[in-house]
Protein backbone atom coordinates (compact mmCIF):
# COMPACT_ATOMS: atom_id res chain seq x y z
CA UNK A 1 65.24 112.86 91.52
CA UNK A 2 66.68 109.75 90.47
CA UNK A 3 65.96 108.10 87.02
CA UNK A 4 65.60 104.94 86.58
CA UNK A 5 68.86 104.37 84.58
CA UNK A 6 70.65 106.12 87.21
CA UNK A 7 73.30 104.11 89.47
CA UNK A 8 73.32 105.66 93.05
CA UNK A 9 76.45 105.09 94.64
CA UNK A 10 77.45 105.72 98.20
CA UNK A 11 81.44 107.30 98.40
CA UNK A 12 83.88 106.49 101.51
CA UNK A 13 87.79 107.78 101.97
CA UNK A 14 89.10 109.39 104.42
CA UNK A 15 90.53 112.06 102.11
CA UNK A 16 88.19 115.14 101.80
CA UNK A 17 89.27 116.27 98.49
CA UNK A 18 89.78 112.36 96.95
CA UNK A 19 85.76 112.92 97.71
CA UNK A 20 85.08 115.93 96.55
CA UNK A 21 86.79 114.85 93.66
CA UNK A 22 84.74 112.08 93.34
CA UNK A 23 81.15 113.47 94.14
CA UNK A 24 82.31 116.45 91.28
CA UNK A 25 83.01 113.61 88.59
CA UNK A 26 80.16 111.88 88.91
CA UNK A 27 77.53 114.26 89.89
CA UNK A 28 78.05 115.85 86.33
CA UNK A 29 77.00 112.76 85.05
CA UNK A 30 73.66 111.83 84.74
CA UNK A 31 74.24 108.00 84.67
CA UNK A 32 75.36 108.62 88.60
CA UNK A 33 73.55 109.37 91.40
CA UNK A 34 75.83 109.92 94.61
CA UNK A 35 73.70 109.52 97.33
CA UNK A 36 76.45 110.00 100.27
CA UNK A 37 80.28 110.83 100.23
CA UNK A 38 81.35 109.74 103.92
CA UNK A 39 85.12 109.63 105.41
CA UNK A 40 84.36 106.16 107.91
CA UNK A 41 83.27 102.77 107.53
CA UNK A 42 81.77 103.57 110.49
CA UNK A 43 79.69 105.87 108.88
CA UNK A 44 78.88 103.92 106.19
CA UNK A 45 77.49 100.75 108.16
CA UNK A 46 74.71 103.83 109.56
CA UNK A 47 74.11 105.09 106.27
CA UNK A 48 73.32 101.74 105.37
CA UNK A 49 70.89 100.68 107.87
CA UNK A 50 68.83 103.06 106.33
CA UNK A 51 68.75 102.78 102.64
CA UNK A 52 71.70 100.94 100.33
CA UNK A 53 73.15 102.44 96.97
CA UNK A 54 73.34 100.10 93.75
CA UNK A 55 77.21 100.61 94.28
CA UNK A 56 79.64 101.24 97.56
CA UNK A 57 82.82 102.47 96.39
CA UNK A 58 85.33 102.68 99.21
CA UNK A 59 88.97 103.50 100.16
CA UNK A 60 90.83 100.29 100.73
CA UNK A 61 92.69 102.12 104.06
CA UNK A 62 90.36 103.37 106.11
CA UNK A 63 90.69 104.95 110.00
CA UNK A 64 88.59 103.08 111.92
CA UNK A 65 87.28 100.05 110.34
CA UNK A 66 88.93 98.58 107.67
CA UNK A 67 88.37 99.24 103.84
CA UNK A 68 88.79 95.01 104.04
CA UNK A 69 86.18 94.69 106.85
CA UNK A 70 83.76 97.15 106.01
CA UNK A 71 83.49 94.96 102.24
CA UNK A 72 83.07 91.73 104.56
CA UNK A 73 79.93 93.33 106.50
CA UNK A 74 78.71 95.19 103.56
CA UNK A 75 78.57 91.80 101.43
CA UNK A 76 77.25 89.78 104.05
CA UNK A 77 75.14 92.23 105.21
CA UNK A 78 73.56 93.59 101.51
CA UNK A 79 74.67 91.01 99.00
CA UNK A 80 72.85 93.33 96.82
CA UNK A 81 74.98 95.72 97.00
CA UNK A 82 77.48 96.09 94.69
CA UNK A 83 81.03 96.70 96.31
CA UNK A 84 84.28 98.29 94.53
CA UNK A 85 87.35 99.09 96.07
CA UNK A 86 89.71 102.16 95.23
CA UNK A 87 93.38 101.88 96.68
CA UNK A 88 96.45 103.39 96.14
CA UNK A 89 97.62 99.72 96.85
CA UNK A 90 99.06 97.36 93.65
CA UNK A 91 100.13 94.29 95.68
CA UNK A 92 98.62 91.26 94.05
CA UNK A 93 98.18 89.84 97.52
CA UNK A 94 96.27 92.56 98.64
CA UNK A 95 93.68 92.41 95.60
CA UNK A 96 93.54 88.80 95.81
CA UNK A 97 92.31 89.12 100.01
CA UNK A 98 90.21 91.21 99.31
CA UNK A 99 88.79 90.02 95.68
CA UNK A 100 88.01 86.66 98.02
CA UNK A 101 85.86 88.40 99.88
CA UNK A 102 83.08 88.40 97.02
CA UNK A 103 84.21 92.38 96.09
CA UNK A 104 83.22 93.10 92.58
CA UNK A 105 86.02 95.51 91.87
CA UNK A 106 89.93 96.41 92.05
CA UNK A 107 90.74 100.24 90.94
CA UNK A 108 93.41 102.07 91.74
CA UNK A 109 93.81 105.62 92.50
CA UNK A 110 95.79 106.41 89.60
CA UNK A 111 92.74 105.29 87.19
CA UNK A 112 91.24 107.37 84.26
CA UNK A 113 88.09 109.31 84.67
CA UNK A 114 86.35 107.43 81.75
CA UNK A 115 88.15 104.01 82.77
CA UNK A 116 86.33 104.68 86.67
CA UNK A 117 82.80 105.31 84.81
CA UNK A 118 83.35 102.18 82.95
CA UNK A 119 84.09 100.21 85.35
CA UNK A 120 81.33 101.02 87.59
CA UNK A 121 78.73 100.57 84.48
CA UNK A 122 80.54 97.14 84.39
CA UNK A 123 80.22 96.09 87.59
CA UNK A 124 77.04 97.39 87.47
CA UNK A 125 76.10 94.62 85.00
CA UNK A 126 77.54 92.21 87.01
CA UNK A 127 80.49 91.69 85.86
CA UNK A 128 83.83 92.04 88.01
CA UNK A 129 86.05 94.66 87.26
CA UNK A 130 89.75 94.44 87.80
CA UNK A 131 92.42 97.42 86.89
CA UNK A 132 94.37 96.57 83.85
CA UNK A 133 97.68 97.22 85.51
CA UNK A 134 96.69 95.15 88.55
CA UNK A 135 95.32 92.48 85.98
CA UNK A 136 98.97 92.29 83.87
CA UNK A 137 100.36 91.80 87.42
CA UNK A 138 98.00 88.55 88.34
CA UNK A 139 98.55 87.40 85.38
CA UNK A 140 102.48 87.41 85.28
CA UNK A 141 102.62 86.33 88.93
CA UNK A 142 100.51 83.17 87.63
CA UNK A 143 102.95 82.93 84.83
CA UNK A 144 106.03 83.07 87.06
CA UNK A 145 104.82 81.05 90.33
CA UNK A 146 108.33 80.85 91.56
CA UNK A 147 110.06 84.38 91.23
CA UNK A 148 110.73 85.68 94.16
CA UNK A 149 108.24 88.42 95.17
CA UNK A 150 108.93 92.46 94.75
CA UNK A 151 110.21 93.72 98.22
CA UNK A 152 108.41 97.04 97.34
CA UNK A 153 105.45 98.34 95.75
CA UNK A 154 105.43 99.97 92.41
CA UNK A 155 104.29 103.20 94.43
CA UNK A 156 106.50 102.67 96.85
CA UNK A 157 109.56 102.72 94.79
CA UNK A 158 108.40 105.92 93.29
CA UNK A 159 108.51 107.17 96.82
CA UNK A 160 112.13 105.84 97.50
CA UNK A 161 113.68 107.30 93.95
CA UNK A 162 111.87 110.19 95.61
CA UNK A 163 113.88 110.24 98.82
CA UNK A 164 117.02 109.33 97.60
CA UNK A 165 116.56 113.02 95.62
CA UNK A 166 115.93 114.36 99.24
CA UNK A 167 112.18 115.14 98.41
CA UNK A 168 110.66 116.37 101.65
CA UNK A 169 107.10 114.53 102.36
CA UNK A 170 105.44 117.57 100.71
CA UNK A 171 107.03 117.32 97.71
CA UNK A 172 105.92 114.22 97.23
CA UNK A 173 102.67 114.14 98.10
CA UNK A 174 102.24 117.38 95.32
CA UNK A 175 104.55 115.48 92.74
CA UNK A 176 102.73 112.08 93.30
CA UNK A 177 99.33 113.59 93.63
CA UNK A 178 98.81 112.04 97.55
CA UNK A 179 98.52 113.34 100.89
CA UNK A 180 101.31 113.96 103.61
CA UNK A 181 99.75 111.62 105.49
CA UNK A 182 99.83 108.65 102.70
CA UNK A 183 103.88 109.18 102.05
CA UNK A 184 104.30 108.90 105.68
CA UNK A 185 103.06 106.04 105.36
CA UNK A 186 104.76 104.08 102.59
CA UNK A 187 107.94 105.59 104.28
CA UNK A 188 106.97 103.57 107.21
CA UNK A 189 106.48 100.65 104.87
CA UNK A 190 109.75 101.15 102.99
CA UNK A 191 111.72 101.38 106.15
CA UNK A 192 110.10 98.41 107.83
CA UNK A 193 110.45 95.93 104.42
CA UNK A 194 113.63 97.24 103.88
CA UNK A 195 114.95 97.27 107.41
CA UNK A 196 116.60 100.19 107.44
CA UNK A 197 116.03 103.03 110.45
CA UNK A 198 117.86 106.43 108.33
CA UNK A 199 117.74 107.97 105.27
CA UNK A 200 121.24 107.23 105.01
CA UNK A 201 120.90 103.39 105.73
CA UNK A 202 117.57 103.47 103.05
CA UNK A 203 120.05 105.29 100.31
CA UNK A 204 122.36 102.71 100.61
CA UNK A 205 120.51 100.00 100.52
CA UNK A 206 118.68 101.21 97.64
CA UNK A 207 121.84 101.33 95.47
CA UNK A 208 123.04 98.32 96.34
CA UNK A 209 119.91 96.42 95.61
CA UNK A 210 119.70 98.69 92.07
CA UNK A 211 116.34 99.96 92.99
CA UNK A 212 116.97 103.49 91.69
C-alpha cells in the first residue's frame, strides 16, 4: 500500500540484474515505491497509458526506442512526470541533448547508493539533479570553451588501458562492473573514434597519443 510520503517510481534498462539491483535498493526503503521494473521503452510508453509513477528512471541506451526518445514522449506526454536518466555515458554533449529535453536528472551508473536516493528526493522536490562528476565536467568545458574536445570517454579509456593489458571482454565487464554486451560496445566506439580496425593498430595508437 503506498503512503503518502512514498515516491513510486517506474524502472527501465535493458540489463536484468542493473534492475534487480535497483528494485532491491529501493524496495527496502520505505520512501520508494517501485511500481514497475521494465527492460523497453516500449514497454514503458504501455505501462504508462495506464497509470504514471512520480518518477521514471531510465537507461540512457535502450534496444528499441531510445533512452533520448522515450524522455521526449514521456515529457510531452506526462509533464508530470518526473524523468531521470541513468547512463554509463559522461560525455558533456550527451547530458547537455538530453538535459534540453526538459529531463530533470543526469546519474551515472557508477553513483553511490545514498547519492541515487538523494537525488531522486531532489528531483522529487523539483529541483534538477546533475552527477557531481558530470557537473565538474560542464563546468570546466564552460571554463575552457576552446580546448579541443577528449577523443574518448573517461569509461572508455578505462576500457582501452584494459585492452592494451589483453583483457578479454569478460574480464572487463567483471573488473568494470558492466556487461559483455556494454564493452563490446565502447570497443566499437574506441575503434571507430580512433580509427583503428586491430588490436595491434589500437595499441599503437594508444601509445603514441599517451593515452595509457
Amino acid at each position: 500500500m503506498v503512503t503518502a510520503k512514498q515516491i513510486t517510481i517506474v524502472l527501465v534498462d535493458d540489463h536484468q540484474i542493473v534492475l534487480d539491483g535497483l528494485v532491491s535498493l529501493l524496495s527496502s526503503d520505505p520512501s520508494f515505491q517501485v511500481m514497475a521494473a521494465l527492460g523497453t521503452g516500449e514497454d514503458v510508453i504501455r505501462f504508462m497509458t495506464k497509470v504514471q509513477p512520480d518518477i521514471l528512471l531510465t537507461d540512457y541506451s535502450l534496444p528499441g526506442i531510445s533512452g533520448l526518445d522515450l524522455c521526449r514522449q514521456v515529457k510531452r506526454k506526462y509533464p508530470a512526470v518526473k524523468v531521470v536518466a541513468l547512463s554509463m555515458h559522461d560525455e558533456v554533449h550527451l547530458v547537455r541533448t538530453i538535459m534540453k529535453e526538459g529531463v530533470d536528472g543526469y546519474l551515472l551508473k557508477n553513483i553511490q547508493q545514498i547519492e541515487l536516493k538523494n537525488a531522486l528526493r531532489q528531483v522529487m522536490m523539483g529541483h534538477a539533479y546533475v552527477s557531481p562528476e558530470i557537473t565538474r565536467m560542464m563546468m570546466s568545458d564552460i571554463h575552457q570553451p576552446d580546448r579541443e574536445p577528449a577523443l574518448l570517454s573517461e569509461r572508455e579509456l578505462e576500457v582501452l588501458r584494459l585492452i592494451t593489458q589483453e583483457f578479454s571482454n569478460k574480464q572487463i565487464a567483471d573488473k568494470l562492473f558492466i556487461s559483455e554486451r556494454t564493452v563490446e560496445t565502447h570497443r566499437k566506439n574506441i575503434f571507430r573514434k580512433t580509427h583503428t580496425s586491430s588490436i595491434v593498430g589500437l595499441i599503437k595508437f594508444a601509445f603514441e597519443k599517451k593515452l595509457v
